[in-house]
Protein backbone atom coordinates (compact mmCIF):
# COMPACT_ATOMS: atom_id res chain seq x y z
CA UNK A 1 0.67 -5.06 26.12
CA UNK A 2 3.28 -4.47 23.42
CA UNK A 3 2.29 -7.51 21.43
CA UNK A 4 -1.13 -6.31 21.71
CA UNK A 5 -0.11 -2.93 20.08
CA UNK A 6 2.57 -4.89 17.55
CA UNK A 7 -0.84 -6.58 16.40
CA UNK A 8 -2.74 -3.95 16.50
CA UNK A 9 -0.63 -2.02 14.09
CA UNK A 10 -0.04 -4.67 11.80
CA UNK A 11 -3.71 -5.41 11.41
CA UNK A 12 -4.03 -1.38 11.00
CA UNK A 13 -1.50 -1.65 8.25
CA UNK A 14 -2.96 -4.47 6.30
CA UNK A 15 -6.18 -2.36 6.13
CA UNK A 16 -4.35 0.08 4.81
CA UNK A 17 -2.77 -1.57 2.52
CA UNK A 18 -5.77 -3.41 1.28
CA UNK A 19 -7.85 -0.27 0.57
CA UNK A 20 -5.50 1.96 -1.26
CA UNK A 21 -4.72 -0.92 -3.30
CA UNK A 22 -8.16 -1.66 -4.26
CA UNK A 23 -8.62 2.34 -5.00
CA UNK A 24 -5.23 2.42 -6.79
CA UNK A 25 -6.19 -0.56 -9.46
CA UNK A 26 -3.40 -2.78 -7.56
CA UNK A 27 -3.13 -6.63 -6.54
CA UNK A 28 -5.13 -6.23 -3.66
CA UNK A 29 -4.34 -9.94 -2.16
CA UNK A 30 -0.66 -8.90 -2.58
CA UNK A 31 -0.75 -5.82 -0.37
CA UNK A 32 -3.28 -7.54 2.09
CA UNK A 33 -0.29 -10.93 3.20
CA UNK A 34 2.41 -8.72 2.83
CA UNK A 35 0.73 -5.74 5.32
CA UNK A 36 0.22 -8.93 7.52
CA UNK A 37 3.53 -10.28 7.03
CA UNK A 38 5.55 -7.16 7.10
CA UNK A 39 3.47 -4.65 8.56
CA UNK A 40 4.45 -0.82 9.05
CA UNK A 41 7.44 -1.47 7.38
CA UNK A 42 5.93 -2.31 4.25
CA UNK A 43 5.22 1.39 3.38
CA UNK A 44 8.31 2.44 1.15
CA UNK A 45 7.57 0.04 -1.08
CA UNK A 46 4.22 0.54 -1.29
CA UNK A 47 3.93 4.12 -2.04
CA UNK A 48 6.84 3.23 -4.80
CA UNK A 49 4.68 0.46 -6.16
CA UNK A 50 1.23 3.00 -6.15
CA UNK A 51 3.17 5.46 -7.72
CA UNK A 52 4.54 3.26 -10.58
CA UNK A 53 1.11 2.24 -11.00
CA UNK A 54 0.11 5.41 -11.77
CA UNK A 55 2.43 6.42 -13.86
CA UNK A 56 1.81 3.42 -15.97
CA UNK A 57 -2.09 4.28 -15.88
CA UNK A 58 -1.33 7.74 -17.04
CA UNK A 59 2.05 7.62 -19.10
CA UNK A 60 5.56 8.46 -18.28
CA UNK A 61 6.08 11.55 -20.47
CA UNK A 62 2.92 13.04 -19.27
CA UNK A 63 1.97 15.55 -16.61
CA UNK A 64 0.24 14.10 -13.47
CA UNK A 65 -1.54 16.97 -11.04
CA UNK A 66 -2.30 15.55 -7.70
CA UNK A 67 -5.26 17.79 -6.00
């Protein structure tokens, strides 16, 4: 039963991953293996990576509203 839900939340995860990437203009095969690989834990480094991404997109010395 606990494998089951370790899979389950990986697979959750990799979905995720794979979505936000695709909406944030990221490497969406990247973020796909490595929400399978590393699952849940792969979140600091995602929203780091997104948020990097964005910054380059928009420009570090400018002003970024989030709504």
């Amino acid at each position: 039963m606990l494998g089951l839900l370790v899979f389950v939340s990986y697979v959750l995860s990799a979905s995720y991953y794979y979505v936000e990437s695709v909406v944030n203009g990221m490497n969406k095969r990247r973020w796909l293996f490595g929400g399978v690989v590393m699952g849940p834990l792969l979140l600091p480094m995602f929203q780091i990576s997104k948020h990097m991404t964005v910054r380059k997109s928009v420009g570090f010395n400018s002003l970024y509203f989030c709504a």
